[in-house]
PDB file of N, CA and C in Angstrom:
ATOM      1  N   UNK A   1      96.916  85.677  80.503  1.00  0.00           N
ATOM      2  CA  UNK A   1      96.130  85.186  81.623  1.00  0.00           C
ATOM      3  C   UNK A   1      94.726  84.866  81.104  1.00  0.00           C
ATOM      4  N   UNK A   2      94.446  83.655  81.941  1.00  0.00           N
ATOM      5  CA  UNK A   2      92.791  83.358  80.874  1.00  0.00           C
ATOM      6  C   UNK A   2      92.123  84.184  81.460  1.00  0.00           C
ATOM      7  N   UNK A   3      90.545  84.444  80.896  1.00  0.00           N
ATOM      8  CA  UNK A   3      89.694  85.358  81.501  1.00  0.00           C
ATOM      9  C   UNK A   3      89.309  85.125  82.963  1.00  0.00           C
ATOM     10  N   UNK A   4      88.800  83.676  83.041  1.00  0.00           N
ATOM     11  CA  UNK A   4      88.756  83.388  84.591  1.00  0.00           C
ATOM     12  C   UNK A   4      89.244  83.452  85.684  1.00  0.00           C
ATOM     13  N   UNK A   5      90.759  83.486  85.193  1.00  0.00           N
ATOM     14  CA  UNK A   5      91.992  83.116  86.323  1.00  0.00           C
ATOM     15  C   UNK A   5      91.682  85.476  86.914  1.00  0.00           C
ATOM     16  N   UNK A   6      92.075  86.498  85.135  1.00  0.00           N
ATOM     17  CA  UNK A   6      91.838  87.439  85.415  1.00  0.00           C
ATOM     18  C   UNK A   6      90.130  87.942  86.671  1.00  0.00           C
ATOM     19  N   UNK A   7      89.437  87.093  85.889  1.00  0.00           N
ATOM     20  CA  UNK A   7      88.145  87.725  87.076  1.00  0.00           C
ATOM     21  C   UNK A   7      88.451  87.395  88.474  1.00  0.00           C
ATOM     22  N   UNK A   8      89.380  86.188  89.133  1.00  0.00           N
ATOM     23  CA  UNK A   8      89.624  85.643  90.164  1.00  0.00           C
ATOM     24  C   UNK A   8      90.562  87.000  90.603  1.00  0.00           C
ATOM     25  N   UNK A   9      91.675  86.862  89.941  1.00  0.00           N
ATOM     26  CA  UNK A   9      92.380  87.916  90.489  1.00  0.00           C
ATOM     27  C   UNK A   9      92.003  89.416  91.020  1.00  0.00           C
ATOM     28  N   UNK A  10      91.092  90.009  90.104  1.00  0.00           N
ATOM     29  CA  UNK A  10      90.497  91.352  90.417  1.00  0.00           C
ATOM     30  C   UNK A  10      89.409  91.621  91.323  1.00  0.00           C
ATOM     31  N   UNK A  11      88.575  90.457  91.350  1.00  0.00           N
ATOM     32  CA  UNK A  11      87.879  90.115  92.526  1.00  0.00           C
ATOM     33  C   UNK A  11      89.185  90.152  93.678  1.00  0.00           C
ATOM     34  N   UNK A  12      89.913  89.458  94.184  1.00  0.00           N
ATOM     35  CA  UNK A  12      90.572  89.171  94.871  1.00  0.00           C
ATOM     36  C   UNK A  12      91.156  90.828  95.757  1.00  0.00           C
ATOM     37  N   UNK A  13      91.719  91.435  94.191  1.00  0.00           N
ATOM     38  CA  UNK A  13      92.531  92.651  94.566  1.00  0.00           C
ATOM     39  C   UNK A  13      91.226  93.619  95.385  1.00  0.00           C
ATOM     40  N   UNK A  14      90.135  93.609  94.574  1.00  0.00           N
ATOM     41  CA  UNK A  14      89.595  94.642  95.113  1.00  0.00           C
ATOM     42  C   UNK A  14      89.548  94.225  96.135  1.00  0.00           C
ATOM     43  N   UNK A  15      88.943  92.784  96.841  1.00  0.00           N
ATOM     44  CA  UNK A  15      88.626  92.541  98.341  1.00  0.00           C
ATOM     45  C   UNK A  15      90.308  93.293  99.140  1.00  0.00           C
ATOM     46  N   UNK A  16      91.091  93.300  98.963  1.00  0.00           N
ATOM     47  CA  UNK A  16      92.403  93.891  99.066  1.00  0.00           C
ATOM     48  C   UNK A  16      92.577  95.056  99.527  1.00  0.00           C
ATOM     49  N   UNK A  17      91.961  95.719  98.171  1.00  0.00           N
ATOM     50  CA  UNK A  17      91.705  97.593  98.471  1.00  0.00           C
ATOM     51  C   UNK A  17      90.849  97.514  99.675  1.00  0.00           C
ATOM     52  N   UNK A  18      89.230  96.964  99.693  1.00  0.00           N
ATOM     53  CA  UNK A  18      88.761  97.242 100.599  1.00  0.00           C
ATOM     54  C   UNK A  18      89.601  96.785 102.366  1.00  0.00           C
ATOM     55  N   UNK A  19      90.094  96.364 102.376  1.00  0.00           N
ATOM     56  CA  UNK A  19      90.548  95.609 103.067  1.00  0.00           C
ATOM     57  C   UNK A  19      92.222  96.832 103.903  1.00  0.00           C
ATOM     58  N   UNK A  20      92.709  97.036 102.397  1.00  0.00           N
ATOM     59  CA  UNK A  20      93.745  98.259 103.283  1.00  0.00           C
ATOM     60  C   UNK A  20      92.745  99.632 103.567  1.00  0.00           C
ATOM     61  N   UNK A  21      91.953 100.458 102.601  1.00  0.00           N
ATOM     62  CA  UNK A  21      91.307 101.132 103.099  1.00  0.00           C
ATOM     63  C   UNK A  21      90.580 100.869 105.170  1.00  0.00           C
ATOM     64  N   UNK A  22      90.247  99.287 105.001  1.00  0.00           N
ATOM     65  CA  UNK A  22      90.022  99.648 106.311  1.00  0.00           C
ATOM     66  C   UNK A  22      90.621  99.701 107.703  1.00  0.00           C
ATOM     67  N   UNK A  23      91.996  99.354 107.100  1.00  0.00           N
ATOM     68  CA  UNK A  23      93.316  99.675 107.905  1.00  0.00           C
ATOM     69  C   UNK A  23      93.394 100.998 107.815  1.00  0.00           C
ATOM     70  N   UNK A  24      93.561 102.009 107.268  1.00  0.00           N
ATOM     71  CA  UNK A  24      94.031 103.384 106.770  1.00  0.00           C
ATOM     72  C   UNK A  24      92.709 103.956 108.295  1.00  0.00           C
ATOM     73  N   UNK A  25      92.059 103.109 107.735  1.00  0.00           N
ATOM     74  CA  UNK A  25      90.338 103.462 108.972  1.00  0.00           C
ATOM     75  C   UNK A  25      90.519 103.505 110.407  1.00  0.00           C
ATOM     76  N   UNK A  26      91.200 102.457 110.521  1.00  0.00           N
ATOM     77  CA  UNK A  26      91.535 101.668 111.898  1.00  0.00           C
ATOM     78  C   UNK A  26      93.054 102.707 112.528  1.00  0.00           C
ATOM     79  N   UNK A  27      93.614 102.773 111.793  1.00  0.00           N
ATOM     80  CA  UNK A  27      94.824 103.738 111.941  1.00  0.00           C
ATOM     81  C   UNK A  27      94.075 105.247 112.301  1.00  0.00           C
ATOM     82  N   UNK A  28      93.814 105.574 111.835  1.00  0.00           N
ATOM     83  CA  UNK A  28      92.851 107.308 111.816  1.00  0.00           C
ATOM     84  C   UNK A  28      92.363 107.297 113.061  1.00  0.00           C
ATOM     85  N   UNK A  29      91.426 105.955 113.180  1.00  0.00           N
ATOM     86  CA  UNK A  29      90.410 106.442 114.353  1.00  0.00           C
ATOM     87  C   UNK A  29      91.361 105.695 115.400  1.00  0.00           C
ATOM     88  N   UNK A  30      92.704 105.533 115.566  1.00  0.00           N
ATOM     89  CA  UNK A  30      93.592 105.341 116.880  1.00  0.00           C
ATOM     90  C   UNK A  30      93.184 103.691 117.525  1.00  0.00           C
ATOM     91  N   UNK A  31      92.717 103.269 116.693  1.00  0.00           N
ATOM     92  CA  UNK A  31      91.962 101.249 117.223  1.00  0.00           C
ATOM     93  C   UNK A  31      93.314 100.954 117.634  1.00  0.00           C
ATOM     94  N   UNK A  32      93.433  99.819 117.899  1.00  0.00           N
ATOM     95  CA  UNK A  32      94.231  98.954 118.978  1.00  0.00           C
ATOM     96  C   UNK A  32      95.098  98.786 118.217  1.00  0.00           C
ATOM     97  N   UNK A  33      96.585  98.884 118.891  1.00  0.00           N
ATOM     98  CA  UNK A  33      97.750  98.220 117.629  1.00  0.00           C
ATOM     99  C   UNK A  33      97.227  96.813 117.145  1.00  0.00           C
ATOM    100  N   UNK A  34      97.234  96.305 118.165  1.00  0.00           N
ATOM    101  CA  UNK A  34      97.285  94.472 117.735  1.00  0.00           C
ATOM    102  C   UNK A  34      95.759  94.314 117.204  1.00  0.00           C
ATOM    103  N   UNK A  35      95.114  95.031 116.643  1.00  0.00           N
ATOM    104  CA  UNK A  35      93.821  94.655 115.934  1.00  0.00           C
ATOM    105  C   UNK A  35      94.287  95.238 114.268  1.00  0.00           C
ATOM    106  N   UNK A  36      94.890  96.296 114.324  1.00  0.00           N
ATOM    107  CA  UNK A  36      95.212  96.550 112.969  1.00  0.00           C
ATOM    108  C   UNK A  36      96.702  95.968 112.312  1.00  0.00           C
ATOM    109  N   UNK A  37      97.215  95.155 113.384  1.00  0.00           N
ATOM    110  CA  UNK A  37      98.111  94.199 112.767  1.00  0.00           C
ATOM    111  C   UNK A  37      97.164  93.197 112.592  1.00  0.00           C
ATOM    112  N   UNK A  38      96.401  92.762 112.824  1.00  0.00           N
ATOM    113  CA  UNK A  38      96.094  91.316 112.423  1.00  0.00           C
ATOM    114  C   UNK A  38      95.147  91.529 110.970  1.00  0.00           C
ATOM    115  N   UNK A  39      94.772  92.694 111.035  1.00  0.00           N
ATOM    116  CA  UNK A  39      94.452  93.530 109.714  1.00  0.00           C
ATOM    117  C   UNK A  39      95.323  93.260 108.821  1.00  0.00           C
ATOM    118  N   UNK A  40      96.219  94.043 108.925  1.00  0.00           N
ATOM    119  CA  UNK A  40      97.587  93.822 108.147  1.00  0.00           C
ATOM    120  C   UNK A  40      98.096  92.319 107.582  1.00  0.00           C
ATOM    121  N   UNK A  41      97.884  91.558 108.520  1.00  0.00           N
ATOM    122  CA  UNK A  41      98.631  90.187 108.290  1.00  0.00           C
ATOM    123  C   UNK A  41      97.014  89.666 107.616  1.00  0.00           C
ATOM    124  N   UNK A  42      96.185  89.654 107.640  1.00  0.00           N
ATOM    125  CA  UNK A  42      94.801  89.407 106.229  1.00  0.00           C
ATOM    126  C   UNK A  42      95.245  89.986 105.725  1.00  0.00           C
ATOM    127  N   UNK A  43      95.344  91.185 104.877  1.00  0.00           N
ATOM    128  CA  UNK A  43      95.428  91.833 103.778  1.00  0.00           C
ATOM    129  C   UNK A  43      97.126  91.403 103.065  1.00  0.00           C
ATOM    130  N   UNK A  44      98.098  90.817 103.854  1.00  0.00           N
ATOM    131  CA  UNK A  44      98.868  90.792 103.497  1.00  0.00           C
ATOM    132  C   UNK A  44      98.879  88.621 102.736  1.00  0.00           C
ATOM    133  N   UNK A  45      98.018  88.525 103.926  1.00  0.00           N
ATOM    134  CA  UNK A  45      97.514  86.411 103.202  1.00  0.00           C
ATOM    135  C   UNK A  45      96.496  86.621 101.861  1.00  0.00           C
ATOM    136  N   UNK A  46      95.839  87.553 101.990  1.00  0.00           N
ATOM    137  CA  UNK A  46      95.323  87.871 100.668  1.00  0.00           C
ATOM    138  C   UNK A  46      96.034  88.588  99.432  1.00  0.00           C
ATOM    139  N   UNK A  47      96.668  88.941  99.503  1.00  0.00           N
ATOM    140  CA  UNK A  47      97.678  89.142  98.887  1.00  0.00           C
ATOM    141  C   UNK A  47      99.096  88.295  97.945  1.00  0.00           C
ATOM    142  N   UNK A  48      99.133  87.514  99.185  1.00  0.00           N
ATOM    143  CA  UNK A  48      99.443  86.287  98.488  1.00  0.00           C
ATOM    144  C   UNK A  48      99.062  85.360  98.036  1.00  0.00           C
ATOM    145  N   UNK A  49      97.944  85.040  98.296  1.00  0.00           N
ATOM    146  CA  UNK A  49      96.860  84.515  97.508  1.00  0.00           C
ATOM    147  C   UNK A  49      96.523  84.776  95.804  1.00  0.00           C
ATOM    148  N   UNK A  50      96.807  86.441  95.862  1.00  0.00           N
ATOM    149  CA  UNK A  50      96.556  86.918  94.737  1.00  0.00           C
ATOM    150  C   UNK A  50      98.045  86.824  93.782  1.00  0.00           C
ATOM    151  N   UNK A  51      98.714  87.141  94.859  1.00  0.00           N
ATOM    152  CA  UNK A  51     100.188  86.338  93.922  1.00  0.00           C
ATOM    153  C   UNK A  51     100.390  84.495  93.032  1.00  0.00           C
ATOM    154  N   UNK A  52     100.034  83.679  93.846  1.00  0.00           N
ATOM    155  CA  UNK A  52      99.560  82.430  93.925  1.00  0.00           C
ATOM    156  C   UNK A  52      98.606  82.013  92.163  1.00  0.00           C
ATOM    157  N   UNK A  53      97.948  82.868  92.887  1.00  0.00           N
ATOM    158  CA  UNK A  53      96.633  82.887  91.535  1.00  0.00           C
ATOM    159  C   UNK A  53      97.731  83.142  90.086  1.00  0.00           C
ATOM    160  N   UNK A  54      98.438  84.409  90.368  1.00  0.00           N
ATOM    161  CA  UNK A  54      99.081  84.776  88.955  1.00  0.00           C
ATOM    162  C   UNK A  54     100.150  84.171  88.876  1.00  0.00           C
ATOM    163  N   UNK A  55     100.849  83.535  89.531  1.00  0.00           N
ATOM    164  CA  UNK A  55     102.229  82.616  89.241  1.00  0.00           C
ATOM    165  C   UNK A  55     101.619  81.331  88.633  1.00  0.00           C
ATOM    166  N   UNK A  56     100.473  80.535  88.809  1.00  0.00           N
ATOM    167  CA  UNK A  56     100.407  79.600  88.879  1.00  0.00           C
ATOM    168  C   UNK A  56      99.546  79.958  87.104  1.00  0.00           C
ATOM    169  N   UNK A  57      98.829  80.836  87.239  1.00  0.00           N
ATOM    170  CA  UNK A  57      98.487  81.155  85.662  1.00  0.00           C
ATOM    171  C   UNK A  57      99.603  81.218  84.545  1.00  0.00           C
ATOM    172  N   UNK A  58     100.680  81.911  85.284  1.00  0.00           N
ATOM    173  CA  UNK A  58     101.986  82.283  84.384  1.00  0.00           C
ATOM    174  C   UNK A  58     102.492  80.563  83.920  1.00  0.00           C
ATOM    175  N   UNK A  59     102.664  79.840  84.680  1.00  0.00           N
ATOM    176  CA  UNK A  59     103.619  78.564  84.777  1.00  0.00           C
ATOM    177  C   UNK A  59     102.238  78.168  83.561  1.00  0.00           C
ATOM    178  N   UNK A  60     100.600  77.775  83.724  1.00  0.00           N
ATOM    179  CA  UNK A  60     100.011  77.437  82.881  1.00  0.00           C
ATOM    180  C   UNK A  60     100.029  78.085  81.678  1.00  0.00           C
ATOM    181  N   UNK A  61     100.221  79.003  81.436  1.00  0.00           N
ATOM    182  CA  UNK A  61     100.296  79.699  80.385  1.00  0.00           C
ATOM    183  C   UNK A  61     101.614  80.130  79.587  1.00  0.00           C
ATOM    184  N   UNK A  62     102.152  80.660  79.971  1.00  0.00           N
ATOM    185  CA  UNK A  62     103.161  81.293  79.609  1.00  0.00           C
ATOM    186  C   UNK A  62     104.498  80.337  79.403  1.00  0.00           C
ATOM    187  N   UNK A  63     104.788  79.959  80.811  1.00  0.00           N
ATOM    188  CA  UNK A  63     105.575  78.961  80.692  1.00  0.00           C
ATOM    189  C   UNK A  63     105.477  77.477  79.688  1.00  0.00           C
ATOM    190  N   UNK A  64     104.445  76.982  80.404  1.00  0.00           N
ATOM    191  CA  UNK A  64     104.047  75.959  79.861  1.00  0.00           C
ATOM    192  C   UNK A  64     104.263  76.219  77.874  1.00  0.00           C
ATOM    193  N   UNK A  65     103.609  77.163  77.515  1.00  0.00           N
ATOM    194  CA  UNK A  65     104.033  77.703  76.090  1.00  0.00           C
ATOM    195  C   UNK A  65     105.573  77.514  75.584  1.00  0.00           C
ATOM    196  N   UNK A  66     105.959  78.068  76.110  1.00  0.00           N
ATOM    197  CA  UNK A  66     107.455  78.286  76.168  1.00  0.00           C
ATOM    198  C   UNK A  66     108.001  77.104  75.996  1.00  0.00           C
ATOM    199  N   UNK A  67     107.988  75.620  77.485  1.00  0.00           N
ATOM    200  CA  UNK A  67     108.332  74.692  77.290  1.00  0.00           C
ATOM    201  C   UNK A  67     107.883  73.903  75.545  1.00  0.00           C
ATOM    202  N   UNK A  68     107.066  74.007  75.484  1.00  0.00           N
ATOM    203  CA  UNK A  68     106.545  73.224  74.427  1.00  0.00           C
ATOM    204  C   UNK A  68     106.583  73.942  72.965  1.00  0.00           C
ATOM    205  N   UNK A  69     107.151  74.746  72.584  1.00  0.00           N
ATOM    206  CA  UNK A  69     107.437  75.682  71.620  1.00  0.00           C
ATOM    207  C   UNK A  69     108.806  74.790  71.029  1.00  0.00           C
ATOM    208  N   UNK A  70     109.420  73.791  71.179  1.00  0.00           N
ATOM    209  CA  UNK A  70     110.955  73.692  70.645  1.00  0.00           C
ATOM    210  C   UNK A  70     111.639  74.566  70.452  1.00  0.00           C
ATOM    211  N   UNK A  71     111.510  75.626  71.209  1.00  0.00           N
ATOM    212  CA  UNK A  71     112.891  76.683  70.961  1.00  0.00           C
ATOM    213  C   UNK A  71     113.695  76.650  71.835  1.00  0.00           C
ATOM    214  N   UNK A  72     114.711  75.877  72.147  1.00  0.00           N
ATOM    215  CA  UNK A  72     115.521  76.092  73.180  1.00  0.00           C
ATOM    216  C   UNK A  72     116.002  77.249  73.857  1.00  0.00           C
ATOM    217  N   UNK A  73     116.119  78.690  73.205  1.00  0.00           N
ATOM    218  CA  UNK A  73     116.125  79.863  73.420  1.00  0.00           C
ATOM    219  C   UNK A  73     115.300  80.110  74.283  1.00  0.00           C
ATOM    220  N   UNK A  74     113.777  79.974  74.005  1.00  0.00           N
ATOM    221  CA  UNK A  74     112.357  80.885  74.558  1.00  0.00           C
ATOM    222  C   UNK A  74     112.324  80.188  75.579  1.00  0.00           C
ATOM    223  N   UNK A  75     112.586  78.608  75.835  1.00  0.00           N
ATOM    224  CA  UNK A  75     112.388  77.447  76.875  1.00  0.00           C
ATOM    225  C   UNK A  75     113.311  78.287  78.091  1.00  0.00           C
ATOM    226  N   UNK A  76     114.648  78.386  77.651  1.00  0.00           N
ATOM    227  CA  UNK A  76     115.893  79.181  78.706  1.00  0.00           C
ATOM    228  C   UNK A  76     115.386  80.166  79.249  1.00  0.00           C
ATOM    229  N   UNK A  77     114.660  80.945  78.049  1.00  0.00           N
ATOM    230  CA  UNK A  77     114.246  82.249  78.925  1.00  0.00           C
ATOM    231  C   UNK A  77     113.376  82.509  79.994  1.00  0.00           C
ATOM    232  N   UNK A  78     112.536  81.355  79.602  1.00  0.00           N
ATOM    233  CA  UNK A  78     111.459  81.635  80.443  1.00  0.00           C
ATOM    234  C   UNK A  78     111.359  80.838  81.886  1.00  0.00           C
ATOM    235  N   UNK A  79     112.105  79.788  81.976  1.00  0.00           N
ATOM    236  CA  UNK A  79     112.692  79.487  82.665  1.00  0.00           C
ATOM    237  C   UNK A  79     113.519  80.382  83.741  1.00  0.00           C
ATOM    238  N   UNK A  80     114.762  81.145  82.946  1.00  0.00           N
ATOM    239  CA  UNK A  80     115.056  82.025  83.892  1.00  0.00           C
ATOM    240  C   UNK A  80     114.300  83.106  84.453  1.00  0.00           C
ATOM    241  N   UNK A  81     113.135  83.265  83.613  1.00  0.00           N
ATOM    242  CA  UNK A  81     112.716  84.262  84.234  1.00  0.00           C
ATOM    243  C   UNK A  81     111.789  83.902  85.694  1.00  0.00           C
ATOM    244  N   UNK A  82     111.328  82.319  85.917  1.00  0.00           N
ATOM    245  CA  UNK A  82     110.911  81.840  86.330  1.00  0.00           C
ATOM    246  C   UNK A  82     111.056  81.939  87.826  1.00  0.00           C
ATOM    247  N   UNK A  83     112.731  81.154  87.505  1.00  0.00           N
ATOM    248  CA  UNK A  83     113.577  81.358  88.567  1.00  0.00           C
ATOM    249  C   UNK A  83     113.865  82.517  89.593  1.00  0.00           C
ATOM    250  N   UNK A  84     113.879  83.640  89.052  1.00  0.00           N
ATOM    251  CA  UNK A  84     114.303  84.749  88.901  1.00  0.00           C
ATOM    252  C   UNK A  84     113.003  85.561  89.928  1.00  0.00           C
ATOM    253  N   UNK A  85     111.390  85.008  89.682  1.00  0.00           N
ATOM    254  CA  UNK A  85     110.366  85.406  90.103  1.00  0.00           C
ATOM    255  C   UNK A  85     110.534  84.450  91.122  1.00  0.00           C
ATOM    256  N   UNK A  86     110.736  83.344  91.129  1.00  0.00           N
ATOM    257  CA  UNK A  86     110.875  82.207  92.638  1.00  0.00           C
ATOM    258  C   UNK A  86     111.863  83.190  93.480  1.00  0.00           C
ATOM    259  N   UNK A  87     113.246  83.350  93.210  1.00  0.00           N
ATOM    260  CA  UNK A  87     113.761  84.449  94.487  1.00  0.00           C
ATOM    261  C   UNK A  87     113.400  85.716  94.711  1.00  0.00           C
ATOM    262  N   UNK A  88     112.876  86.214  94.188  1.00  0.00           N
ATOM    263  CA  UNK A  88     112.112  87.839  94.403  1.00  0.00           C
ATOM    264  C   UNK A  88     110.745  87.423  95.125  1.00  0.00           C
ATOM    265  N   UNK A  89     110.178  86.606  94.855  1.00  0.00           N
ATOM    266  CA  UNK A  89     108.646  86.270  95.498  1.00  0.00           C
ATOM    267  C   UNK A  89     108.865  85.230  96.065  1.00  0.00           C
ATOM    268  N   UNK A  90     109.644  84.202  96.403  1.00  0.00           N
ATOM    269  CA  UNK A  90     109.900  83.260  96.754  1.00  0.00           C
ATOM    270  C   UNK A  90     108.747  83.109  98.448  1.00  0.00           C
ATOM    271  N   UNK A  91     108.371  83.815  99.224  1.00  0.00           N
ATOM    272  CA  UNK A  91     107.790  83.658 100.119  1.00  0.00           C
ATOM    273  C   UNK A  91     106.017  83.672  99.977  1.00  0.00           C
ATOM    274  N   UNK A  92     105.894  83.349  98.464  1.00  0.00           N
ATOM    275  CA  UNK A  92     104.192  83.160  97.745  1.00  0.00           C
ATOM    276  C   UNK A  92     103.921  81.751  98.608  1.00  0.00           C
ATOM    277  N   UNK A  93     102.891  81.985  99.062  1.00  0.00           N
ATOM    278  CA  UNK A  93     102.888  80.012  99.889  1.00  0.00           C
ATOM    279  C   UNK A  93     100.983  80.027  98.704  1.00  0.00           C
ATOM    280  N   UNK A  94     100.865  78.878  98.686  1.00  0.00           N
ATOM    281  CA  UNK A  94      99.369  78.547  98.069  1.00  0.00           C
ATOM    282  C   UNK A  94      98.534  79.024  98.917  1.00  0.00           C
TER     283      UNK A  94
END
């Protein structure tokens, strides 16, 4: 991961932490269901966001490597592994 894409991401996560911590907050002190769901559903768009960020680094990096390496082997692999992260995460939107 380049350094930038990493500072984006960890910025990101922490806004995250802070962000469930103040659910954990909102839960404790008994706040409104439907205010700490909409909590939930931010922390959960930020989140994917932060997924977004690292898939799209992986495909620049990693992948992209891979393709262009002539190894038909490393190309397959990474590929499948690709794939493989599209149905397990498949619900990452930009």
């Amino acid at each position: 991961m380049k350094d930038e894409v990493r500072k984006q991401v960890l910025g990101r996560l922490k806004r995250v932490s802070g962000q469930v911590a103040g659910i954990q907050r909102m839960v404790e002190e008994d706040r409104y269901c439907v205010d700490v769901l909409l909590q939930v559903a931010a922390a959960e768009a930020a989140l994917d966001r932060v997924g977004h960020l690292v898939l799209a680094s992986h495909v620049e990096t990693c992948v992209a490597s891979a393709l262009e390496s002539g190894r038909p082997a490393e190309r397959k692999k990474k590929l499948q592994e690709l794939l493989e992260v599209f149905s397990k995460f498949g619900r990452i939107r930009p």
